[in-house]
N, C-alpha and C. Protein backbone atom coordinates (compact mmCIF):
# COMPACT_ATOMS: atom_id res chain seq x y z
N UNK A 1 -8.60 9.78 16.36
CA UNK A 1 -8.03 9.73 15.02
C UNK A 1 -6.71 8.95 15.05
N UNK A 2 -6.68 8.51 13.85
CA UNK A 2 -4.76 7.84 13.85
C UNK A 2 -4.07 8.54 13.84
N UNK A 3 -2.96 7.96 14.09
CA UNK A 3 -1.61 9.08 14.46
C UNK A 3 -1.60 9.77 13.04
N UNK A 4 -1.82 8.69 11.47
CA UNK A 4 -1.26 9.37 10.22
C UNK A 4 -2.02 10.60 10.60
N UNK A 5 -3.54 10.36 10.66
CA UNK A 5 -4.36 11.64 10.35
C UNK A 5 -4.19 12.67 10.93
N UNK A 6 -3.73 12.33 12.63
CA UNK A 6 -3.25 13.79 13.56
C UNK A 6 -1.90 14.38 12.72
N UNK A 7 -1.36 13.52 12.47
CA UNK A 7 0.14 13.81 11.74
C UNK A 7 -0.23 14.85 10.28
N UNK A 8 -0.80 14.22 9.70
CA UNK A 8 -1.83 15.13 8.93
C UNK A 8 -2.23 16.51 8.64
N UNK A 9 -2.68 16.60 9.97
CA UNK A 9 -3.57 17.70 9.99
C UNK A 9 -2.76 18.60 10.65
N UNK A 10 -1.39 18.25 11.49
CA UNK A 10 -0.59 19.20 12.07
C UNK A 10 0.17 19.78 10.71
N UNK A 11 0.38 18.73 10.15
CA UNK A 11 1.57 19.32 8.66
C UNK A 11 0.35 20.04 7.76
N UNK A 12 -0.41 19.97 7.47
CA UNK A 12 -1.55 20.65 6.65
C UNK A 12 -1.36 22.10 7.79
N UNK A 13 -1.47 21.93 8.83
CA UNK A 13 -1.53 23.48 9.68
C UNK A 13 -0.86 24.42 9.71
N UNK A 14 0.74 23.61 10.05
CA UNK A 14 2.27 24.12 9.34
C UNK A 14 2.66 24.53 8.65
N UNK A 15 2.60 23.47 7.82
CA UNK A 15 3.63 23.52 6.53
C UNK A 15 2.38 23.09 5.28
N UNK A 16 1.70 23.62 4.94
CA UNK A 16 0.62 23.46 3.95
C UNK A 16 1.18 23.03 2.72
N UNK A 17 1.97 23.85 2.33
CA UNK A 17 2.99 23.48 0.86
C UNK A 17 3.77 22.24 0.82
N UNK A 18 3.88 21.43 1.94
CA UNK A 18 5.13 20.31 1.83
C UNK A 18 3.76 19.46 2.21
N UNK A 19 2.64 19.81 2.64
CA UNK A 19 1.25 18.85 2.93
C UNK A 19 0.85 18.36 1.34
N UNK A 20 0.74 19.51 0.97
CA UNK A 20 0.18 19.01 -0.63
C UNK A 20 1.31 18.51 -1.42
N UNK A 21 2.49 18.66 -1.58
CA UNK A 21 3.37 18.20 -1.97
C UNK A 21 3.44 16.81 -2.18
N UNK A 22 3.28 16.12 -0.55
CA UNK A 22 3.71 14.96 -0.15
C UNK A 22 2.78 14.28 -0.61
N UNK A 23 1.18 14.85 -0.88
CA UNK A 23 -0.35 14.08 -0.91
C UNK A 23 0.02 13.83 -2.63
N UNK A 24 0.37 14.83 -3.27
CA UNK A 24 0.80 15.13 -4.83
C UNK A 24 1.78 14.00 -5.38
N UNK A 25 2.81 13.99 -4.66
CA UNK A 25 3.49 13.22 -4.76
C UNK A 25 3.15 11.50 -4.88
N UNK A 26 2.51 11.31 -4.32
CA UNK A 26 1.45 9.70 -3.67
C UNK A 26 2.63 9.04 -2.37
N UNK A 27 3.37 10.49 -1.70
CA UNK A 27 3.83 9.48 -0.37
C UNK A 27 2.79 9.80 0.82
N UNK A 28 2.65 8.68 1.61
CA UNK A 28 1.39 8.34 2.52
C UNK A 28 2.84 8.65 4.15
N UNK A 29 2.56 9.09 5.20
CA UNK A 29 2.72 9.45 6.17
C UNK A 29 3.17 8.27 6.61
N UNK A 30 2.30 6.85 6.35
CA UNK A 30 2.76 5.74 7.20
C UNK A 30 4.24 5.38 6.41
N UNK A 31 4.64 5.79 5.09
CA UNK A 31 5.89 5.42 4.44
C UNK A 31 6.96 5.90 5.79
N UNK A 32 7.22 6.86 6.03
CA UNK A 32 8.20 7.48 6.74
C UNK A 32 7.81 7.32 8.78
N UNK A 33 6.75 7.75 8.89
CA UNK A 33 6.25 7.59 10.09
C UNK A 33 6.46 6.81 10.87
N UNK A 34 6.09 5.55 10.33
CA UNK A 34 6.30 4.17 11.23
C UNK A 34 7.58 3.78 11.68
N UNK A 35 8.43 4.14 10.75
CA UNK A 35 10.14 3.69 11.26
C UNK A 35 10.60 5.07 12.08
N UNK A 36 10.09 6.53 11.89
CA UNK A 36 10.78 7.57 13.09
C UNK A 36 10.34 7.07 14.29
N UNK A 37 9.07 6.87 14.02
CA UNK A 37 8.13 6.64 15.74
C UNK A 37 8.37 5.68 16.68
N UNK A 38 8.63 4.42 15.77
CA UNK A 38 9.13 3.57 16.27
C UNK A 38 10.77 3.58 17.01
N UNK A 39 11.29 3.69 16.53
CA UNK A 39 12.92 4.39 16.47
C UNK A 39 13.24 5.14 17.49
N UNK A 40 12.02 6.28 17.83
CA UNK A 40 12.70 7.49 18.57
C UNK A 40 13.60 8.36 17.39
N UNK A 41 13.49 7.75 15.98
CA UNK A 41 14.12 8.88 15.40
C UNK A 41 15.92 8.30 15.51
N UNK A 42 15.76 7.42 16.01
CA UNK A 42 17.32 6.89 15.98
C UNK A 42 18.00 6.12 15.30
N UNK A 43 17.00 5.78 13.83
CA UNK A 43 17.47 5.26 12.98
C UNK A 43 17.61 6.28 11.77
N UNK A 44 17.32 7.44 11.56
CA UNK A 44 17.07 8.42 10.94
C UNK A 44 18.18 9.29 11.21
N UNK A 45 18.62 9.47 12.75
CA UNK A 45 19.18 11.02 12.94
C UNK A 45 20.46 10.62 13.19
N UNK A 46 21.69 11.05 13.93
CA UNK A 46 22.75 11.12 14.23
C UNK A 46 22.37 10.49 15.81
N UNK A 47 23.28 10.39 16.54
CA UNK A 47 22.87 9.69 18.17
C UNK A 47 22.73 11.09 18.30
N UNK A 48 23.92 11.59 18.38
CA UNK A 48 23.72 13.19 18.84
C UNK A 48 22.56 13.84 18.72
N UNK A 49 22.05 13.80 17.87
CA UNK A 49 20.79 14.77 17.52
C UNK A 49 19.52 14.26 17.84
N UNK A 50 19.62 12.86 17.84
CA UNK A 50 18.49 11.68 18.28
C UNK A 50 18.17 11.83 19.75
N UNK A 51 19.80 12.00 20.48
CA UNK A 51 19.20 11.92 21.93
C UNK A 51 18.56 13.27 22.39
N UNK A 52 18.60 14.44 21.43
CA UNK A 52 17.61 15.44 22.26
C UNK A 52 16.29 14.99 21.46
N UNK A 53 15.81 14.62 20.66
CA UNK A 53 14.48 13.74 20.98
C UNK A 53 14.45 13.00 22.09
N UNK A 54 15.03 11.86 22.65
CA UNK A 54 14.86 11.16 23.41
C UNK A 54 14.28 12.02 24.94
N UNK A 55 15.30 12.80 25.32
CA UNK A 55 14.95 13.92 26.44
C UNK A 55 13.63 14.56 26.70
N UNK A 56 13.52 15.06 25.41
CA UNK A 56 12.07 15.12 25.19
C UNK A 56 10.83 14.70 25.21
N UNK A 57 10.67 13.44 24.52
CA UNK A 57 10.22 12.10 24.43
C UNK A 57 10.21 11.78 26.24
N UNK A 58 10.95 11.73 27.02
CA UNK A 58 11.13 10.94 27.91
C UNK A 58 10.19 12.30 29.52
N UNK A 59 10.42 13.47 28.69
CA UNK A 59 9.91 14.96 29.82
C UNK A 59 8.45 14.93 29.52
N UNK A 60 8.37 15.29 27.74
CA UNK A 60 6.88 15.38 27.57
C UNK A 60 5.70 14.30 26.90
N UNK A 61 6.09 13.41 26.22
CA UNK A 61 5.37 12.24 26.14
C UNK A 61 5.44 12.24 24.37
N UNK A 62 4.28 11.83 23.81
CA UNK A 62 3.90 11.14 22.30
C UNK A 62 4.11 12.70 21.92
N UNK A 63 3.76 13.75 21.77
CA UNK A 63 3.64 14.78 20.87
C UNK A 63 5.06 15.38 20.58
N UNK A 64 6.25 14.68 21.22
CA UNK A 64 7.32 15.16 21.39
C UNK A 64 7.62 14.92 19.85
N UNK A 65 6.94 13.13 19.51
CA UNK A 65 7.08 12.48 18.12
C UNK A 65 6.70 13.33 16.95
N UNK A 66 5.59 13.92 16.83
CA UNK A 66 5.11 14.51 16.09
C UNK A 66 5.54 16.02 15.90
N UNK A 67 5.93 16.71 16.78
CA UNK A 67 6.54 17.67 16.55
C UNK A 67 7.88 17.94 15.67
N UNK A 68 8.70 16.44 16.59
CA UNK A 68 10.32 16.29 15.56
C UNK A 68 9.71 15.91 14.34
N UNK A 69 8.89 15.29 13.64
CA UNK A 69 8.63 14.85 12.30
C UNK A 69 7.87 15.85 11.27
N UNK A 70 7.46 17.08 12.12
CA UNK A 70 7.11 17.97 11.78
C UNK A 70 7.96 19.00 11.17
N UNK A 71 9.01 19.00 12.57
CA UNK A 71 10.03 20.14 12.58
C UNK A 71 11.14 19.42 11.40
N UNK A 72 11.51 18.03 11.29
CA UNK A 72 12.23 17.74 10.03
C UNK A 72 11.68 18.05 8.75
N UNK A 73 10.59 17.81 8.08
CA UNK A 73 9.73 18.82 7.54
C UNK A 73 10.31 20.07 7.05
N UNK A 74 9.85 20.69 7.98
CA UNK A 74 10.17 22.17 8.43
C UNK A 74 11.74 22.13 7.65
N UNK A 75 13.13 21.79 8.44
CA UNK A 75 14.51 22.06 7.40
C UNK A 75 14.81 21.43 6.68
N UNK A 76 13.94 20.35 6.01
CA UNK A 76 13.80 19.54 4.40
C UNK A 76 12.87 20.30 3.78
N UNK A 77 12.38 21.53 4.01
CA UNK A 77 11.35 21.75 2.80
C UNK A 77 11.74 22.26 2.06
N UNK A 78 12.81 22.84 2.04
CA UNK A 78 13.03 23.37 0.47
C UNK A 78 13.52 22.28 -0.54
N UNK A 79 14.56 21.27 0.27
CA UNK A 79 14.59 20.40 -0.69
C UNK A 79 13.62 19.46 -1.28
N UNK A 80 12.56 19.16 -0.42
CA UNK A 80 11.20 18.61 -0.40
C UNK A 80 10.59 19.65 -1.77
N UNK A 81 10.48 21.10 -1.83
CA UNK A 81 9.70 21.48 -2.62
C UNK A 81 10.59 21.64 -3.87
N UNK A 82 11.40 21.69 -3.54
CA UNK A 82 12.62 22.05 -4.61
C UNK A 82 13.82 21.23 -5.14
N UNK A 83 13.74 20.31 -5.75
CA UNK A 83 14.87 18.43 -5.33
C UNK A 83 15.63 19.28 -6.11
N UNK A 84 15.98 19.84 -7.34
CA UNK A 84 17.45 20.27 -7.61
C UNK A 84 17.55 21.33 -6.63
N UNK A 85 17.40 22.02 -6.03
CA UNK A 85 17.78 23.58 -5.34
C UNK A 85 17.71 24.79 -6.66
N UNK A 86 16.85 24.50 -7.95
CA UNK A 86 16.28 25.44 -8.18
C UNK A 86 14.74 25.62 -8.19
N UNK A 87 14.61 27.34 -8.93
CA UNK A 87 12.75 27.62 -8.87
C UNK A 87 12.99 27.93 -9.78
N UNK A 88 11.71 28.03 -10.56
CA UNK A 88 10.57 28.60 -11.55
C UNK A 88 10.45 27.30 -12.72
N UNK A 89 10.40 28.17 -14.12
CA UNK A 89 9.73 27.06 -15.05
C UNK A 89 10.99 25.67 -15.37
N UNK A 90 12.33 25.74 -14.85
CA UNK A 90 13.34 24.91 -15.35
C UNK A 90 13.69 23.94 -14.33
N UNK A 91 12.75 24.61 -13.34
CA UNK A 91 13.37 23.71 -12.17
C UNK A 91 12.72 22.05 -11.86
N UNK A 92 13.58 21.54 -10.76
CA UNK A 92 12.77 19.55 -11.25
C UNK A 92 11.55 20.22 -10.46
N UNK A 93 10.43 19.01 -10.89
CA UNK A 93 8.96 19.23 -9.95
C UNK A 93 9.56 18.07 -9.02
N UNK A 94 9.06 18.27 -7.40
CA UNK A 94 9.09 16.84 -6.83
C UNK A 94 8.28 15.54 -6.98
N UNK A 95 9.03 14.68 -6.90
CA UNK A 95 8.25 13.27 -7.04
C UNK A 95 8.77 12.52 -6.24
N UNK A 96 7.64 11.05 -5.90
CA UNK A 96 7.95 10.48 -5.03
C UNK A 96 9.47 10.26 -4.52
N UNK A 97 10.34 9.86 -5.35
CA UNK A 97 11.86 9.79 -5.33
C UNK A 97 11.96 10.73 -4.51
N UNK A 98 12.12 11.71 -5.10
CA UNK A 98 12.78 12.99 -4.66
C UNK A 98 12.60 13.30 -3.18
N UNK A 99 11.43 13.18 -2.80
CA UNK A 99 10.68 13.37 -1.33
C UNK A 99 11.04 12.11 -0.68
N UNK A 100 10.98 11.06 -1.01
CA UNK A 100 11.98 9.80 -0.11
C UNK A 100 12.74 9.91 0.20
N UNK A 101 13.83 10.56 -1.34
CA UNK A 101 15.68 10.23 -0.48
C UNK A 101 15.64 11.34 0.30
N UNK A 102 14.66 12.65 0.42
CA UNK A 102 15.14 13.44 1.29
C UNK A 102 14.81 13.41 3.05
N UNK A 103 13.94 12.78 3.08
CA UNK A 103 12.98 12.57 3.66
C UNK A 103 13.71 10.98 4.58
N UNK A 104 14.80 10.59 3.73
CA UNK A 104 15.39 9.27 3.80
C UNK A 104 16.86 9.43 4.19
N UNK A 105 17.23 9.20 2.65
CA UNK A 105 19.65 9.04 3.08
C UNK A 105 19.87 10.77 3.47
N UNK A 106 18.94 11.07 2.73
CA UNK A 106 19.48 13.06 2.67
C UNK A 106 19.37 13.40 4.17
N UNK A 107 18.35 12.90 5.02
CA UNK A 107 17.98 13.43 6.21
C UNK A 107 19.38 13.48 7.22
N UNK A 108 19.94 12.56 7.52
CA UNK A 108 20.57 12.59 8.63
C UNK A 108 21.86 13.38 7.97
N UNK A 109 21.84 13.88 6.78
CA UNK A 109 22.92 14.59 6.62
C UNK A 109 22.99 15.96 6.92
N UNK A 110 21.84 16.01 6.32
CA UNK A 110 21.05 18.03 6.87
C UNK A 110 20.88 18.18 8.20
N UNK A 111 20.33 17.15 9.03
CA UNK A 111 20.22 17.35 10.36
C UNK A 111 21.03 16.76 11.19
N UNK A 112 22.45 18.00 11.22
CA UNK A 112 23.11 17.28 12.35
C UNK A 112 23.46 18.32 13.11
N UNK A 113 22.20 19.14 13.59
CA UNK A 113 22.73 20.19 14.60
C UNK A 113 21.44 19.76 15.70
N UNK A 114 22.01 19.44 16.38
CA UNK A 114 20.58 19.05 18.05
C UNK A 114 20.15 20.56 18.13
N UNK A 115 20.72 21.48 18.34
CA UNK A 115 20.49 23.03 18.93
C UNK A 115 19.52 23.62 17.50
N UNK A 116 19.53 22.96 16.43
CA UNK A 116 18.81 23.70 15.35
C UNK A 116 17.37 22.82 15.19
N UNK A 117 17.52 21.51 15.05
CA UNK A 117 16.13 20.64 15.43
C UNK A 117 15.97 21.01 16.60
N UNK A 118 16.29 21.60 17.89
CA UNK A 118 15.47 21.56 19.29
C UNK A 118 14.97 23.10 19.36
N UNK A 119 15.31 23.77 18.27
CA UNK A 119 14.73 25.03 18.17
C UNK A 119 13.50 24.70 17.37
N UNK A 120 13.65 24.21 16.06
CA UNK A 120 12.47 23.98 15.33
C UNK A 120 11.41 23.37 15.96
N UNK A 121 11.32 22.07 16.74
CA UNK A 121 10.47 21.26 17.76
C UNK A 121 9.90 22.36 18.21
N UNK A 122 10.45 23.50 18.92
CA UNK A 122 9.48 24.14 20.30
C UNK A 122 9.16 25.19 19.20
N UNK A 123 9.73 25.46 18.10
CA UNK A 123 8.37 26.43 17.27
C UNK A 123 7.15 25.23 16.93
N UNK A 124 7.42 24.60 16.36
CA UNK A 124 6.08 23.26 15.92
C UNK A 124 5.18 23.58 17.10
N UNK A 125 5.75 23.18 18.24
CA UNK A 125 5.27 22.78 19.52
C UNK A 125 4.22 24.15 19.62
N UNK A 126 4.80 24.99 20.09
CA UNK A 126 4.35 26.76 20.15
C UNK A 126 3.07 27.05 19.33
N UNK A 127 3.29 26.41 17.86
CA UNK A 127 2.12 26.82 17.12
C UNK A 127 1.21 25.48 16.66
N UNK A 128 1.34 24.73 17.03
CA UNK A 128 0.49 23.54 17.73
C UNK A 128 -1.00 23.63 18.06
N UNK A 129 -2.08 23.67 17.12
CA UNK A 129 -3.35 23.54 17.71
C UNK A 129 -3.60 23.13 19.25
N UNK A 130 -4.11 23.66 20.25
CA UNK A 130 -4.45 22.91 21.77
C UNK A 130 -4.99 21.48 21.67
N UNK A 131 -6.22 21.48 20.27
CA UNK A 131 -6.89 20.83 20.26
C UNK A 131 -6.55 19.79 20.04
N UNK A 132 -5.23 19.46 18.90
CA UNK A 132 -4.44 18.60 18.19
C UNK A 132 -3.62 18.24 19.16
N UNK A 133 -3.13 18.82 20.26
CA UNK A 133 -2.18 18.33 21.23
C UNK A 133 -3.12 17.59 22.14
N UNK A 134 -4.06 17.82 22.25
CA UNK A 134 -5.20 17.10 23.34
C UNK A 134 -5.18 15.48 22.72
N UNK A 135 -5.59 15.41 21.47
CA UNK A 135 -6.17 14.35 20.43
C UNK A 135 -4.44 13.36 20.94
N UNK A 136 -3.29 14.00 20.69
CA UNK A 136 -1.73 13.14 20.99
C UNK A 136 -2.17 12.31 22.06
N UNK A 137 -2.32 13.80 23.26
CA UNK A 137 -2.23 12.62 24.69
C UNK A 137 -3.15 11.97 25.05
């Protein structure tokens, strides 16, 4: 399978609500994907926070990728499901915008703790289909 579709099917496994969101929305996986993967995530994150991807990346191989893009996910979803930071009937719905800039300029602002993304990674990692980690390497 392609990386989008493994990428896919891990965030559908995860994070189901920010899966349909993103499909709802009309953003496609390769929008954001192609520039973390490529990158190492080092055009996205802080150096600081980038180089414990790299460590990672460099110990355990390709799924290291998919996990951090997972686990960013993971501490953008509320703003992902929620673009003003409210709920119920008054609150914004997300749309493409909304899920870009967060997903985009918003990111490297929320994530600038290495110790809080390298916790999230090894939960992703932890609850990680076997099968889906097989399909990475």
């Amino acid at each position: 399978a392609c990386r989008a579709q493994v990428f896919g099917q891990l965030c559908a496994q995860q994070l189901p609500a920010v899966a349909r969101c993103i499909l709802d929305v009309g953003l496609t996986a390769e929008m954001f994907l192609i520039e973390w993967f490529m990158t190492v995530f080092s055009k996205c994150l802080s150096v600081d926070v980038a180089s414990v991807v790299w460590d990672l990346f460099l110990l355990d191989g390709e799924v290291v990728l998919y996990c951090t893009a997972i686990a960013l996910l993971r501490i953008q979803e509320p703003a992902i499901l929620h673009p003003d930071g409210r709920r119920g009937p008054h609150a914004a719905k997300p749309d493409l915008e909304s899920c870009a800039r967060v997903l985009g300029e918003e990111l490297r602002k929320r994530v600038n703790d290495p110790d809080e993304l390298l916790w999230h990674i090894m939960q992703v990692r932890r609850r990680a289909p076997q099968q889906l980690v097989a399909e990475i390497r």
